[in-house]
Protein backbone atom coordinates (compact mmCIF):
# COMPACT_ATOMS: atom_id res chain seq x y z
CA UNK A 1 76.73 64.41 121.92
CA UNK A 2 77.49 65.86 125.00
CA UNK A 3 80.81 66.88 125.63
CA UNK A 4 80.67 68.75 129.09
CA UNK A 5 78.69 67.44 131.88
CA UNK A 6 78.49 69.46 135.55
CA UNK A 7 76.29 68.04 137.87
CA UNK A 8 75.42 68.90 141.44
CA UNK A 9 78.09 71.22 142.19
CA UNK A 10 78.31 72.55 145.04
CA UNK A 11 81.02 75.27 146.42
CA UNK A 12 80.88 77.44 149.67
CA UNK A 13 83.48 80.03 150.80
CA UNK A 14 83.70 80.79 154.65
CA UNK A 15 79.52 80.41 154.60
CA UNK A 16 79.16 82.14 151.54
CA UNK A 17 77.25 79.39 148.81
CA UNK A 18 78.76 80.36 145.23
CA UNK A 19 77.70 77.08 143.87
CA UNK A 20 74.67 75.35 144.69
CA UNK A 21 73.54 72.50 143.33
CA UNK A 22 74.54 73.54 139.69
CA UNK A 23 74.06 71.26 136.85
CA UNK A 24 74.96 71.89 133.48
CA UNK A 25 75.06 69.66 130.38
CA UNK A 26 76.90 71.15 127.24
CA UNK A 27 76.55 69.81 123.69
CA UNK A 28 79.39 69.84 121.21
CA UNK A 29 79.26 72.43 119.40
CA UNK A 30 76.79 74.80 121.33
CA UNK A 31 77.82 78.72 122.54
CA UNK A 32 76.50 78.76 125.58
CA UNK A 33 77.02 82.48 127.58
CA UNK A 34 76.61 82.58 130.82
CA UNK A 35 75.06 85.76 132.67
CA UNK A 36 74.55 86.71 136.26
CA UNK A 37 75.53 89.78 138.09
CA UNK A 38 78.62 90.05 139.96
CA UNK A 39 79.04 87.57 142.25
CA UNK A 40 75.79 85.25 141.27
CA UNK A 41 78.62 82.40 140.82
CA UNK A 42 79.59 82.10 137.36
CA UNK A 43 83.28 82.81 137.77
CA UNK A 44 83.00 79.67 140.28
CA UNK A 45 81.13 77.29 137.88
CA UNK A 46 84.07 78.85 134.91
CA UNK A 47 87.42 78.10 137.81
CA UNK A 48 85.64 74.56 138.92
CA UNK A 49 85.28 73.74 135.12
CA UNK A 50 89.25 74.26 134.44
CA UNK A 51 89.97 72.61 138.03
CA UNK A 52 91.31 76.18 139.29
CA UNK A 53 88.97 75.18 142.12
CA UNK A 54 87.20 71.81 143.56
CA UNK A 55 84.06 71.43 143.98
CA UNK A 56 82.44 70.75 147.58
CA UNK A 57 80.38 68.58 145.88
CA UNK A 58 79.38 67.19 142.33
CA UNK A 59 81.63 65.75 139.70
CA UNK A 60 82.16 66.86 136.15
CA UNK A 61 82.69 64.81 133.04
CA UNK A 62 84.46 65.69 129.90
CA UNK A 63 83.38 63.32 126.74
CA UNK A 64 81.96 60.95 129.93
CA UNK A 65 85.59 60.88 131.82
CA UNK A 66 85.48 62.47 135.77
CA UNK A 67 87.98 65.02 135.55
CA UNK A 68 86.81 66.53 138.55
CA UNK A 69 90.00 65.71 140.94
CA UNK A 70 92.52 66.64 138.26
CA UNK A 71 94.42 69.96 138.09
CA UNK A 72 94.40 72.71 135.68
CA UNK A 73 97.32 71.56 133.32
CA UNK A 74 95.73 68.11 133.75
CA UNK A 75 92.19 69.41 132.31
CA UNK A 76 93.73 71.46 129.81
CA UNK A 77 95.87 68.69 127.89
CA UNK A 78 92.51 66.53 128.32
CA UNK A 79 90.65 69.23 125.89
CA UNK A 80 89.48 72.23 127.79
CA UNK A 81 90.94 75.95 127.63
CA UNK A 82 90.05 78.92 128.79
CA UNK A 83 91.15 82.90 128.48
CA UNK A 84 90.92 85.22 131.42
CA UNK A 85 89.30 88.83 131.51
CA UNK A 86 92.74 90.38 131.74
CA UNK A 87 94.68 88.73 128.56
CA UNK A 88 97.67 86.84 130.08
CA UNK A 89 100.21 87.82 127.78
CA UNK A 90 104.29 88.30 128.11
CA UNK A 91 103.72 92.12 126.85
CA UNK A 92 107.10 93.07 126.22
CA UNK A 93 107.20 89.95 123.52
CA UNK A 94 106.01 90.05 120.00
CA UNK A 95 102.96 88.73 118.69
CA UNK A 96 103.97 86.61 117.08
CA UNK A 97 106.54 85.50 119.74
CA UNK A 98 103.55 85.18 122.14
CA UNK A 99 102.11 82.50 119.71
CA UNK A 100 105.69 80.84 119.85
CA UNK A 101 105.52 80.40 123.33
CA UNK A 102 102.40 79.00 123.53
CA UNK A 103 103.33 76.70 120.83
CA UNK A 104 106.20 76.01 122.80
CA UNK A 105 104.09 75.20 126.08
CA UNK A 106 101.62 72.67 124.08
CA UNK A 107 104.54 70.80 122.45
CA UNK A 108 106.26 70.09 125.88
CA UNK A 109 107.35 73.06 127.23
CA UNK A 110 109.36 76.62 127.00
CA UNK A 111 112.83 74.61 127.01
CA UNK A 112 111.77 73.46 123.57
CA UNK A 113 111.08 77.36 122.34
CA UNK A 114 113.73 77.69 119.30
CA UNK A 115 111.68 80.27 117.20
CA UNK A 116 114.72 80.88 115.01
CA UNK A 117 114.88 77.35 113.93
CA UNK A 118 111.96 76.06 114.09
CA UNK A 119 110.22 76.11 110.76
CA UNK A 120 107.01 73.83 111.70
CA UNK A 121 106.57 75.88 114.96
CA UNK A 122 106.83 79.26 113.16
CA UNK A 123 104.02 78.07 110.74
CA UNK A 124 101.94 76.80 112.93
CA UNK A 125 102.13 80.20 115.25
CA UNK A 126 101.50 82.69 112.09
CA UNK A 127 98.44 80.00 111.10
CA UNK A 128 97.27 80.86 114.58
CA UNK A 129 97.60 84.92 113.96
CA UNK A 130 95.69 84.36 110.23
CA UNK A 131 92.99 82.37 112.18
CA UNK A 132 92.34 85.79 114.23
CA UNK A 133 93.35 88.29 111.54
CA UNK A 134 96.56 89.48 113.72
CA UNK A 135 99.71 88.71 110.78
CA UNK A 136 99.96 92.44 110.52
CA UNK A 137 100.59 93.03 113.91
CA UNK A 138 103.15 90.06 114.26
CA UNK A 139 106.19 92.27 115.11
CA UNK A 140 103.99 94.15 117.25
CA UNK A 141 105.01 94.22 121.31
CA UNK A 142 102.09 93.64 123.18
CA UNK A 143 102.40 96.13 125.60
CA UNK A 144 101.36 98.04 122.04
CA UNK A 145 98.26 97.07 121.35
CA UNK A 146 94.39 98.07 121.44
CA UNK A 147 92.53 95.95 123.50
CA UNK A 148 90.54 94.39 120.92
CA UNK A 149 93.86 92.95 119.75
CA UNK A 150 94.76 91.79 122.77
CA UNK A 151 91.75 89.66 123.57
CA UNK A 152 92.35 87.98 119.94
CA UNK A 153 95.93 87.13 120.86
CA UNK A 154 94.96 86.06 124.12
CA UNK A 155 92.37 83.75 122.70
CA UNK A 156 94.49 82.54 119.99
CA UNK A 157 97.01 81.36 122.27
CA UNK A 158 94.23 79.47 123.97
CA UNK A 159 93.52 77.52 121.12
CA UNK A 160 97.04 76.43 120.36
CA UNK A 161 96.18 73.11 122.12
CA UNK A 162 93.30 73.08 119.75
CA UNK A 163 90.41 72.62 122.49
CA UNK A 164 87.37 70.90 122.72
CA UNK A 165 85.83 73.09 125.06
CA UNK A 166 87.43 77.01 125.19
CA UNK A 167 85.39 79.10 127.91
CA UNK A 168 85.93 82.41 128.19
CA UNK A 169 86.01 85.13 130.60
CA UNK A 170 84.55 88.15 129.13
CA UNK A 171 85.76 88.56 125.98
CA UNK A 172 84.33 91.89 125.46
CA UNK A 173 85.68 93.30 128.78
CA UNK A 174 88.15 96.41 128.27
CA UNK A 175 87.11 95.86 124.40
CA UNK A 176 86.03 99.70 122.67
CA UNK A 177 82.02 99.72 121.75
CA UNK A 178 83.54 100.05 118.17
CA UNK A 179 86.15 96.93 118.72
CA UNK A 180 83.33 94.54 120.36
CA UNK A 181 81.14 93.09 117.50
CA UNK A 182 84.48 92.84 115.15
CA UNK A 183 85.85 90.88 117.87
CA UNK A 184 83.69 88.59 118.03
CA UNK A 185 82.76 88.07 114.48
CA UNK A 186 86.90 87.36 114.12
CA UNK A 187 86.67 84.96 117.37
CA UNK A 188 83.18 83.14 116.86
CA UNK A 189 84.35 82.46 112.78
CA UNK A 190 87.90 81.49 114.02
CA UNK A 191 85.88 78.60 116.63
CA UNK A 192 83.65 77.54 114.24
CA UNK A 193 86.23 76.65 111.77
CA UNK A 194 87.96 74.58 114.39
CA UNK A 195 84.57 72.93 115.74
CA UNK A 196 85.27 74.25 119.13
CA UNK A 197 82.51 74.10 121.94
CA UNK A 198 82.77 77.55 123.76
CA UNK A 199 81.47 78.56 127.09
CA UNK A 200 81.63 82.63 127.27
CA UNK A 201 81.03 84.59 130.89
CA UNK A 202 79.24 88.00 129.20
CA UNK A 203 77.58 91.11 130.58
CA UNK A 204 76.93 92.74 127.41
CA UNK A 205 73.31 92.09 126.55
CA UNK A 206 73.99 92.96 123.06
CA UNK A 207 76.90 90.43 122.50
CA UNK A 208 74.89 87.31 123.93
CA UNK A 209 72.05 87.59 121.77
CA UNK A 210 73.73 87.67 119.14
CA UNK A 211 76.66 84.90 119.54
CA UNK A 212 75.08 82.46 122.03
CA UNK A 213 73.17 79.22 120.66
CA UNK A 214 72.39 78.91 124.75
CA UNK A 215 72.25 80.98 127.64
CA UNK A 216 72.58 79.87 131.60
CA UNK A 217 71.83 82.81 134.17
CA UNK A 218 73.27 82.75 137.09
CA UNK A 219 71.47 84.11 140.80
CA UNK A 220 72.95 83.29 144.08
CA UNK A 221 75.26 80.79 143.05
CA UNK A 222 72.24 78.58 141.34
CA UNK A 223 71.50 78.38 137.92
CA UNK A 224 68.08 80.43 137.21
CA UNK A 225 67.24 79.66 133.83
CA UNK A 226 68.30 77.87 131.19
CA UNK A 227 67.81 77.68 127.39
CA UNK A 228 67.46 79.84 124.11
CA UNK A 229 68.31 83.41 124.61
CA UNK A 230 65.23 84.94 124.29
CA UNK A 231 63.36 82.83 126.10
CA UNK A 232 66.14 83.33 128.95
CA UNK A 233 66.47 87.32 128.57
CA UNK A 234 62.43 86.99 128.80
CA UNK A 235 62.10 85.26 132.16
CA UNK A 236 60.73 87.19 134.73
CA UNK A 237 63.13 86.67 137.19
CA UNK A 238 66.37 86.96 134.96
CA UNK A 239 64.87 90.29 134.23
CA UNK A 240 64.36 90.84 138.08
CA UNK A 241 68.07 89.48 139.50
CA UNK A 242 70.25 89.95 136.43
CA UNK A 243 69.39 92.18 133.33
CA UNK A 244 67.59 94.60 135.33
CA UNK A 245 65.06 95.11 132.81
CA UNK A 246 62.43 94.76 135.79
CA UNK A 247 61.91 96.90 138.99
């Protein structure tokens, strides 16, 4: 079933074409990573997805419904979520406190946030931190912690609106080379227990083989290939214009 549909989008900046006639069907269920060098236009495809930004052209569906003139807050209580590269976090809160919030947001707002007394809100938040293996840091401030942590958090709180489509922005990004395959063994586990469809912007090689079902590379603001990651890491010109595995 597909859940995401982009078709024929188009975007241009000042005469600068960082979408161009991009269309991209997404199955429930699928990791698809996206790949492209800086600039090639996936960033665009991620911000027109989440209605940060419109599209010149094209429309895009979620579960067959045009959500391509609504607004961010619009698209995310329809089902889609994203993180960002640089965790966006209140770091001189707790943890757990962080998860309150964002509870707080989903149910209707901060105005509602009564962590003290709310008993169904507290369990729900420290159900989010055992999702991602973060209880022990739950008194934590997050000005405190690695970055590994943070991009769980981060992610966790994306999920509090419990998705059907989470993309996100380089997970790995600012993550230690001994932090980056834990990470995503805790996030990719955590998603498939809640049947979430993910979308993940990656530059590490290593970290899309292993965790995408799908990969979409990205040249010039066009999609360049398309398919199962080998066969995409393979192609000639992917090699050429984005791994740089070719002279």
């Amino acid at each position: 079933m597909t859940v995401l549909s982009a078709r024929g989008l188009c975007k241009h900046f000042d005469g600068v074409v960082a979408a161009d006639q991009v269309t991209i069907e997404v199955a429930a269920g699928e990791r698809v990573g996206l790949i492209g060098s800086n600039g090639a236009g996936k960033t665009t495809f991620v911000n027109m997805i989440t209605g940060y930004l419109k599209p010149d052209e094209g429309r895009i569906e979620l579960q067959g419904r045009d959500i391509t003139p609504l607004g961010p807050r619009q698209i995310e209580r329809l089902g889609v979520a994203r993180s960002f590269q640089i965790p966006q976090l209140f770091p001189e809160l707790s943890v757990l406190d962080n998860m309150l919030a964002a509870d707080a947001c989903a149910q209707g707002g901060l105005s509602a946030w009564q962590p003290a007394r709310d008993a169904a809100r507290r369990a729900r938040a420290e159900a989010g931190l055992d999702r991602f293996s973060l209880r022990e840091h739950a008194a934590r401030r997050v000005a405190e912690l690695a970055g590994g942590v943070r991009k769980l958090l981060d992610i966790a709180v994306a999920l509090t609106r419990a998705p059907s489509v989470l993309l996100l922005d380089e997970p790995t990004s600012g993550v230690s080379v001994e932090e980056k395959f834990p990470v995503m063994e805790t996030v990719m586990g955590a998603l498939d227990r809640a049947r979430t469809t993910v979308l993940f912007v990656e530059h590490d090689m290593e970290i899309v083989q292993r965790y995408a079902s799908r990969v979409v590379a990205f040249y010039s603001g066009r999609v360049l290939a398309d398919g199962a990651p080998a066969a995409v890491l393979a192609d000639a010109e992917v090699r050429r214009h984005v791994t740089g595995a070719e002279a």
